[in-house]
N, C-alpha and C. Protein backbone atom coordinates (compact mmCIF):
# COMPACT_ATOMS: atom_id res chain seq x y z
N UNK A 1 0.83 -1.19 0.00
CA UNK A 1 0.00 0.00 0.00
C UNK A 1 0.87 1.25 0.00
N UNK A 2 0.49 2.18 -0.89
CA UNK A 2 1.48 3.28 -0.71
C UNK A 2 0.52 4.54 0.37
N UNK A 3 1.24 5.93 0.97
CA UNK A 3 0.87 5.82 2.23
C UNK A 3 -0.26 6.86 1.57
N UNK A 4 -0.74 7.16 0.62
CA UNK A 4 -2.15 7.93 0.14
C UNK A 4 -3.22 6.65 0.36
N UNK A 5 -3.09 5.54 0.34
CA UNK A 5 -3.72 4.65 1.15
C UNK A 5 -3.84 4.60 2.50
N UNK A 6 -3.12 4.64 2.72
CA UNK A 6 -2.66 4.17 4.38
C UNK A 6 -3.90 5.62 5.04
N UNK A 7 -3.25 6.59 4.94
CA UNK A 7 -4.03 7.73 4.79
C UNK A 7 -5.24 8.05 4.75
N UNK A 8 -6.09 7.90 3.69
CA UNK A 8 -7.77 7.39 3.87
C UNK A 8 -8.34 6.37 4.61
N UNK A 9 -7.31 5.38 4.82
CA UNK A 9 -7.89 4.20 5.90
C UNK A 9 -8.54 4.74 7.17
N UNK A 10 -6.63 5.52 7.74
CA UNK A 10 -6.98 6.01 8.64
C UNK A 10 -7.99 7.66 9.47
N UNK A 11 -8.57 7.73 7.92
CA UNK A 11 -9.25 8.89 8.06
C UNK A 11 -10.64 8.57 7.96
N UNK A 12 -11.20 7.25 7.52
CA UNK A 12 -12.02 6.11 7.48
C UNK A 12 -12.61 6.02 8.77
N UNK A 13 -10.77 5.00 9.74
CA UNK A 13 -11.64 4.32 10.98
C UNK A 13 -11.23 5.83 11.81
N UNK A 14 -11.33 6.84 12.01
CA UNK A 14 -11.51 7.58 12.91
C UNK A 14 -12.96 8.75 12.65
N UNK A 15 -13.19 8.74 10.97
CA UNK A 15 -14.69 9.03 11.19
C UNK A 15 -15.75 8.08 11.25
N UNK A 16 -15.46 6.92 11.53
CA UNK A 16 -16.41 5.60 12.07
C UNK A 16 -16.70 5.50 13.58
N UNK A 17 -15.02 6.07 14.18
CA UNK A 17 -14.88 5.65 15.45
C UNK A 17 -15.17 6.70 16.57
N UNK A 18 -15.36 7.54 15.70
CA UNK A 18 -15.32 9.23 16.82
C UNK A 18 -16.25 9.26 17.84
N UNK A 19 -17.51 8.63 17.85
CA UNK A 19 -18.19 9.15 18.44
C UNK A 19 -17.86 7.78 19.71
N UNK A 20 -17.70 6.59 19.57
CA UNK A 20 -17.13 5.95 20.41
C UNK A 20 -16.12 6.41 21.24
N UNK A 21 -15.34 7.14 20.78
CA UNK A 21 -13.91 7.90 21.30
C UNK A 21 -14.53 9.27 21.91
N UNK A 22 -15.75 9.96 21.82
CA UNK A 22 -16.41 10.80 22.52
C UNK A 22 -17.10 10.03 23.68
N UNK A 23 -17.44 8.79 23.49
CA UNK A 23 -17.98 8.66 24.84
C UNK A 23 -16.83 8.39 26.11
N UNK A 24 -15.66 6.67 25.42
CA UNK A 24 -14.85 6.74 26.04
C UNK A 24 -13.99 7.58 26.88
N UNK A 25 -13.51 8.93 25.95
CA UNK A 25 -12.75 9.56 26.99
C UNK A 25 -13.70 10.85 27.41
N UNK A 26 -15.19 10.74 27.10
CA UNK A 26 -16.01 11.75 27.85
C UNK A 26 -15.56 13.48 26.95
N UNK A 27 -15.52 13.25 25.84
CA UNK A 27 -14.16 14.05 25.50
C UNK A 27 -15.33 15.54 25.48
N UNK A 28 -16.85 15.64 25.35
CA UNK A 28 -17.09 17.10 25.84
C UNK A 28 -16.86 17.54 27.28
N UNK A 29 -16.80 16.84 28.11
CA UNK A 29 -16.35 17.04 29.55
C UNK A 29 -14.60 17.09 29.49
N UNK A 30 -13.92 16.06 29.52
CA UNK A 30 -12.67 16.18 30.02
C UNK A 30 -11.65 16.71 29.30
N UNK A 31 -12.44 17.51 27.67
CA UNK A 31 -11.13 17.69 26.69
C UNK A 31 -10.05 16.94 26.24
N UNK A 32 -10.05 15.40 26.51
CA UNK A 32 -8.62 14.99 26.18
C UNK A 32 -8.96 13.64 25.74
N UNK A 33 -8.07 13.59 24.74
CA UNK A 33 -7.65 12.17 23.78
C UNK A 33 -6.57 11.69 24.06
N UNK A 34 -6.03 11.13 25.54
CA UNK A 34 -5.13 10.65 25.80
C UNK A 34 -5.23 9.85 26.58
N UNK A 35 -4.37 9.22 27.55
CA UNK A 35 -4.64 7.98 28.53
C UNK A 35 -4.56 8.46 29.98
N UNK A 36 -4.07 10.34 30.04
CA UNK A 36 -3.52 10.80 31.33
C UNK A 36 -2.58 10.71 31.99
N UNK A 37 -2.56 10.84 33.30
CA UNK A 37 -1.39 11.28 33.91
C UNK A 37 -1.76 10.00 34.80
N UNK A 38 -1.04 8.73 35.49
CA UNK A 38 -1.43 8.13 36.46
C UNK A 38 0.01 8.30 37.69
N UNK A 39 -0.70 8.52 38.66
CA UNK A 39 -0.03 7.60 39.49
C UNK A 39 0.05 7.39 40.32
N UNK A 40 0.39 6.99 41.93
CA UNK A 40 -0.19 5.73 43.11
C UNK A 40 -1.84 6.02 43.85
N UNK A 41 -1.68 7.42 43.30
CA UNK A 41 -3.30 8.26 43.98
C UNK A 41 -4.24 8.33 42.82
N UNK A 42 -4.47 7.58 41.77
CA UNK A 42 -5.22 7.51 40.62
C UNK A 42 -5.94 6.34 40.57
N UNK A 43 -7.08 6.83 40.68
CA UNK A 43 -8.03 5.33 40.62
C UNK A 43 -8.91 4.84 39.37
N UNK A 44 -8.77 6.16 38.81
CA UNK A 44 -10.22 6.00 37.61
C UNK A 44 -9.37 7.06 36.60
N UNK A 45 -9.67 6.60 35.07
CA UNK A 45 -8.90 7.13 34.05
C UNK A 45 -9.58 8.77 33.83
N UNK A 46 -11.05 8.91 34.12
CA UNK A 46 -11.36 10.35 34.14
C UNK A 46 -10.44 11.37 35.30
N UNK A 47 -9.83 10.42 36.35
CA UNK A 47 -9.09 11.59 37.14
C UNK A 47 -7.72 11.32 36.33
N UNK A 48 -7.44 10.59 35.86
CA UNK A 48 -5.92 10.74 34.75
C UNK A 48 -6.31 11.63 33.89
N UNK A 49 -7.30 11.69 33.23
CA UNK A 49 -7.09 12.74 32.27
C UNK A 49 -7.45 14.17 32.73
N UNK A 50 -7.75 14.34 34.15
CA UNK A 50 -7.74 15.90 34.71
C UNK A 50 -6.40 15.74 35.21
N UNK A 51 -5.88 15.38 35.63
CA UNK A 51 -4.25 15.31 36.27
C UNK A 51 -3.56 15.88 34.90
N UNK A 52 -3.45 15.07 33.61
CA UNK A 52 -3.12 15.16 32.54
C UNK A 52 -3.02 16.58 32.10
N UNK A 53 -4.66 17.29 31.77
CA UNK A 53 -4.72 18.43 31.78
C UNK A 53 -4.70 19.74 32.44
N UNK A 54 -4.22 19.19 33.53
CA UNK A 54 -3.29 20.41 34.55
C UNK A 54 -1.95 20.26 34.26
């Protein structure tokens, strides 16, 4: 595959997947598409991704 393929694939599964990826990371509440900040005082990935975004 040359990467003008590769390219639409991945522009494919992320307008398939978005709104899944809006619920998962809550993303109108917490702003963030990432996995966060963890660590020994982190229990739940919504407080990683406010840790994250401080």
């Amino acid at each position: 595959m040359i990467a003008e393929q590769y390219k639409e694939k991945i522009i494919k599964y992320y307008d398939e997947c978005q709104i899944d990826y809006e619920w998962a990371w809550n993303l109108k509440k917490r702003m963030a598409m990432h996995y966060g900040y963890w660590d020994e005082t982190t229990p739940r990935l919504r407080y990683a991704l406010t840790n994250m975004n401080k």
